[in-house]
Protein backbone atom coordinates (compact mmCIF):
# COMPACT_ATOMS: atom_id res chain seq x y z
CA UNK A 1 29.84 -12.90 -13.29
CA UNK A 2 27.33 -11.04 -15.66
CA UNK A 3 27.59 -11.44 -19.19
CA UNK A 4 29.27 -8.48 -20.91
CA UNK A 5 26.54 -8.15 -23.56
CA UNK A 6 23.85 -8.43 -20.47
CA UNK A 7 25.79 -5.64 -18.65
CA UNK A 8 26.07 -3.08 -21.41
CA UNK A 9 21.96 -3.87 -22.22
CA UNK A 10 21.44 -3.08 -18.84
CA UNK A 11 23.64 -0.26 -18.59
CA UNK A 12 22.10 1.27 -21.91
CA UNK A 13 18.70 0.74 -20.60
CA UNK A 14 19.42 2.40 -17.69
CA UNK A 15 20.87 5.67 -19.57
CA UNK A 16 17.64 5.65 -21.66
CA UNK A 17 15.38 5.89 -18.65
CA UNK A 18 17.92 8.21 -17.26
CA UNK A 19 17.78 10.43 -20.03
CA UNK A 20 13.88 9.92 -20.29
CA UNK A 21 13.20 10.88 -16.73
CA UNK A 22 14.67 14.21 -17.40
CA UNK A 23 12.71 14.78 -20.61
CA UNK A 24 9.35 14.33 -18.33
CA UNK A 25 10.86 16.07 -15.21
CA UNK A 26 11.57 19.18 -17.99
CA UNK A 27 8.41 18.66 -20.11
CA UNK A 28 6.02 16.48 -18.64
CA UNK A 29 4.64 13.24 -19.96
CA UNK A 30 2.60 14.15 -23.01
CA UNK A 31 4.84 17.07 -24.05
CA UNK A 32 8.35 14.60 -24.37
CA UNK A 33 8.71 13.32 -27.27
CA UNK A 34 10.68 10.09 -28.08
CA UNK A 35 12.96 12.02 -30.53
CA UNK A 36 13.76 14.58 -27.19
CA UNK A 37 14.51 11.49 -25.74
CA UNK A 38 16.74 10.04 -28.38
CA UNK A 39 18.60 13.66 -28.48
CA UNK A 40 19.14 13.35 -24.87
CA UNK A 41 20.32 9.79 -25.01
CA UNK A 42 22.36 10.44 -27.61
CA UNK A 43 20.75 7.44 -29.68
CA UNK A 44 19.16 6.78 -33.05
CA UNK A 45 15.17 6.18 -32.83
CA UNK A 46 15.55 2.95 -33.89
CA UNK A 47 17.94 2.01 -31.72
CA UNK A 48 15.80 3.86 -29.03
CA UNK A 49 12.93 1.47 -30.54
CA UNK A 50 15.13 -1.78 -29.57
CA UNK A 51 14.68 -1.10 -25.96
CA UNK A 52 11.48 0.87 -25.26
CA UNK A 53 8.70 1.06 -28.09
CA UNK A 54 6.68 3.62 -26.36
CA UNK A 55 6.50 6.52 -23.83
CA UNK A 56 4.04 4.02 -22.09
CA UNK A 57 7.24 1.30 -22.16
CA UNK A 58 9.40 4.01 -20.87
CA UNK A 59 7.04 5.12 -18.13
CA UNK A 60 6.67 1.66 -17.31
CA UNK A 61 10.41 0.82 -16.75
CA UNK A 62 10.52 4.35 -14.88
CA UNK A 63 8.07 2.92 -12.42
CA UNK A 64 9.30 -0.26 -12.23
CA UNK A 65 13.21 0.83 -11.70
CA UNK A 66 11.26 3.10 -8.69
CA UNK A 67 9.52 -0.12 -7.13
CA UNK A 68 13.14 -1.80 -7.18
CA UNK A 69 14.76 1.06 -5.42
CA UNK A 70 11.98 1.15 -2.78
CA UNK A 71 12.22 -2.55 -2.38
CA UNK A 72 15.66 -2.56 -1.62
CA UNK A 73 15.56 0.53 0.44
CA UNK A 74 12.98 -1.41 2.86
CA UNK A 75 15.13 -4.26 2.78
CA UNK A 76 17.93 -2.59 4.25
CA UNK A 77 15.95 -1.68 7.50
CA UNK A 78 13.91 -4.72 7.22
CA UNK A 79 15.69 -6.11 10.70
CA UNK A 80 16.66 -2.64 11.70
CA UNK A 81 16.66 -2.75 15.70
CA UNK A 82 14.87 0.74 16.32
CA UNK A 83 11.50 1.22 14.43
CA UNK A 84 11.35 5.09 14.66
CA UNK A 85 15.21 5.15 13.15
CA UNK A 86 14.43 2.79 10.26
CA UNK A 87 11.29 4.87 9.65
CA UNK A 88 13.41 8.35 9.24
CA UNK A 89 16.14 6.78 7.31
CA UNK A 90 12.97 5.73 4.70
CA UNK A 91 11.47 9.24 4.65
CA UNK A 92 15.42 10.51 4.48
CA UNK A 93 15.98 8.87 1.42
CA UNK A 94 12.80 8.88 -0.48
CA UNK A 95 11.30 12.76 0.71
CA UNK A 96 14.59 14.49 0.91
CA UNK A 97 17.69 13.35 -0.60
CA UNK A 98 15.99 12.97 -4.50
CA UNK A 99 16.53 14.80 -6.98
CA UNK A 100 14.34 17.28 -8.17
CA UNK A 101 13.95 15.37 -11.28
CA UNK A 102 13.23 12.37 -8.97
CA UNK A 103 10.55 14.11 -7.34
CA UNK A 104 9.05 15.05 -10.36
CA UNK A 105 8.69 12.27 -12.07
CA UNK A 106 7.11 11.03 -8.79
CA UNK A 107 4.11 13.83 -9.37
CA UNK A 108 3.80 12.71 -13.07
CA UNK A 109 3.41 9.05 -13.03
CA UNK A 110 0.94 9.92 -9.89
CA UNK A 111 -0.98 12.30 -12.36
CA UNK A 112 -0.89 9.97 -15.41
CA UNK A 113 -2.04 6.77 -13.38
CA UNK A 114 -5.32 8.34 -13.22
CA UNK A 115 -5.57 8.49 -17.02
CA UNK A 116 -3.75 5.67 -18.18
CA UNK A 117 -5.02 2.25 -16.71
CA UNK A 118 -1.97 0.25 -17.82
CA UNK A 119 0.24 3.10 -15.75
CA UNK A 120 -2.56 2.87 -12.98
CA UNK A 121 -2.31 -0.98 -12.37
CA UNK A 122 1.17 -0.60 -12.79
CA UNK A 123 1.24 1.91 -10.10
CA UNK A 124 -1.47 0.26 -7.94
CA UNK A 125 0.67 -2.90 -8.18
CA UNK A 126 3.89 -0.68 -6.63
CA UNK A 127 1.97 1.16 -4.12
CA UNK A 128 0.49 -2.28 -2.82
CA UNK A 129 3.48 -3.76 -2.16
CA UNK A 130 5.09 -0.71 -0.16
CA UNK A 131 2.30 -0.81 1.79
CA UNK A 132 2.50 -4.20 2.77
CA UNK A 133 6.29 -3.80 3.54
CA UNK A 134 5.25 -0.80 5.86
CA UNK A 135 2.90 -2.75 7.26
CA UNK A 136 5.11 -5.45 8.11
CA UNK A 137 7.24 -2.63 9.77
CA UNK A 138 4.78 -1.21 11.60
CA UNK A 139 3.74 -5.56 13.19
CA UNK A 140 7.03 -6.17 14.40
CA UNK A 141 7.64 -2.34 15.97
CA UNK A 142 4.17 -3.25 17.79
CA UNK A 143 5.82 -6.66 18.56
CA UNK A 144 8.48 -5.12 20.46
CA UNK A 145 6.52 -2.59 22.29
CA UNK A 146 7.78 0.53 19.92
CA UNK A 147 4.56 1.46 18.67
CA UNK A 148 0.97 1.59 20.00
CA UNK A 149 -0.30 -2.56 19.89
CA UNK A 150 -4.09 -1.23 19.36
CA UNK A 151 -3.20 0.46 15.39
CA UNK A 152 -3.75 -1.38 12.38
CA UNK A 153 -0.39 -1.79 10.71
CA UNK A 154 -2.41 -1.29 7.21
CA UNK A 155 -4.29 1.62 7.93
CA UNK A 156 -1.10 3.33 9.72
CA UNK A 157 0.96 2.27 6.53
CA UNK A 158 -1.29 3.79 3.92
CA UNK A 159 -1.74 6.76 6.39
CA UNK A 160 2.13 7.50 6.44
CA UNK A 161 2.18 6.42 2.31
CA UNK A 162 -0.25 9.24 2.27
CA UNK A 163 1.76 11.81 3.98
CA UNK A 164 5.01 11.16 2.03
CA UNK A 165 3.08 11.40 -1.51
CA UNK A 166 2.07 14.51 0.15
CA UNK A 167 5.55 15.89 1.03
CA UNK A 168 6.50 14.70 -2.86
CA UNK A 169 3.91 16.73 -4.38
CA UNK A 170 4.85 19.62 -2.23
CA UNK A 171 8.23 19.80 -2.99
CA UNK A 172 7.58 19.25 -7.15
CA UNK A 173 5.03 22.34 -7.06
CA UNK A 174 6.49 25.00 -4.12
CA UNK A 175 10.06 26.17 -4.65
CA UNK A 176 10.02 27.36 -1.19
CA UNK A 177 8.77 23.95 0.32
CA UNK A 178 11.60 22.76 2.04
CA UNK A 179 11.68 18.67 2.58
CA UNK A 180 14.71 18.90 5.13
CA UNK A 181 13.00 21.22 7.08
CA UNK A 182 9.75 19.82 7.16
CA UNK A 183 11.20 16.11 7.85
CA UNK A 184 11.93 16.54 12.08
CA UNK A 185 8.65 18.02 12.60
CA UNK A 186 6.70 15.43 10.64
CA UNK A 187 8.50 12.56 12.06
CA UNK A 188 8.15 13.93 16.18
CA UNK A 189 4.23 14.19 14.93
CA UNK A 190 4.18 10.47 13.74
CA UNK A 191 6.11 9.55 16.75
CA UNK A 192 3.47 11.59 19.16
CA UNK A 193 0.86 9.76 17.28
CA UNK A 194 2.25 6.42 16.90
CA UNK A 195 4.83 5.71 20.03
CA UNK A 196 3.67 2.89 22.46
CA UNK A 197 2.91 5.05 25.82
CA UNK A 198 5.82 4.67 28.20
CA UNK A 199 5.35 2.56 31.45
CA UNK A 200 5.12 4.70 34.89
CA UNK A 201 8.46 3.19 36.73
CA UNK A 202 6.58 3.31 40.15
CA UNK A 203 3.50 1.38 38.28
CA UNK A 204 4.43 -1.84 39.00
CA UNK A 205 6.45 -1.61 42.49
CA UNK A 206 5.28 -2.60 45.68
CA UNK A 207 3.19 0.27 47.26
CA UNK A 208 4.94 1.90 50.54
């Protein structure tokens, strides 16, 4: 059982980054400032202070609380018996069913990697390690004849990363993009693109 004084650091940490990612979803990075954050924590500064010292810290824990939610998302289809299933609970979860706040946030720390390089290695570090877990998806589909055996899982999983940062950005600029639309027809495209072609039934019977 979890110390009591752990759990309610934890729990207050989370309400901070909570209360931070809808200071940047309103206002943007550079815009926020802690004290916004503190009114919309409902904290002191320097209590504020105890946890995160900086927008940087706070992006930081934003991004890593992200990498820990896509981690365990991948582990729960990790053994999942059908690749193409596994593949649109992922883009299910991570395209459609945020928030807009979510999704937003998404955009931003995409936007500040590229002028931050603490944020960008923190970023790189994330997007490196999806990709490998994709990757690893995509082997064992091709292991069990789901997927074409003649792709490289890497450049298929950065391909597909690609399309869902793609989707993300959509949805935090267009008010009329809609993700659960979208979704079916991107996932029958991947599936045209990616499925292992089916075996003619008459292919390997005797000939008459």
């Amino acid at each position: 059982m979890r110390h009591p004084n752990l759990q309610r650091q934890s729990d207050r940490r989370a309400e901070i980054l909570d209360a931070a990612e809808r200071c940047f979803a309103r206002a943007g990075f550079h815009r926020a400032s802690m004290q916004d954050i503190c009114t919309e924590a409902g904290m002191s500064p320097g209590n504020l202070y105890r946890y995160f010292p900086s927008k940087e810290a706070l992006i930081a824990g934003i991004c890593e609380r992200n990498r820990a939610d896509a981690v365990d998302s991948f582990n729960h289809v990790q053994e999942a018996p059908d690749f193409f299933e596994a593949l649109a609970g992922l883009a299910r979860y991570h395209l459609v069913d945020r928030t807009d706040d979510e999704v937003s946030i998404c955009a931003e720390i995409m936007a500040e990697s590229r002028r931050h390089p603490d944020i960008r290695q923190l970023y790189q570090t994330i997007e490196n390690d999806i990709r490998e877990r994709m990757a690893a998806l995509l082997q064992r589909a091709a292991e069990r004849n789901e997927i074409r055996a003649d792709l490289d899982p890497q450049a298929v999983a950065g391909l597909l990363m690609a399309i869902g940062d793609g989707m993300s950005w959509r949805r935090s600029v267009d008010p009329k993009f809609s993700a659960e639309e979208s979704l079916p027809l991107i996932l029958n495209m991947v599936h045209g693109l990616l499925a292992a072609p089916k075996k003619d039934a008459g292919s390997d019977g005797a000939k008459s």
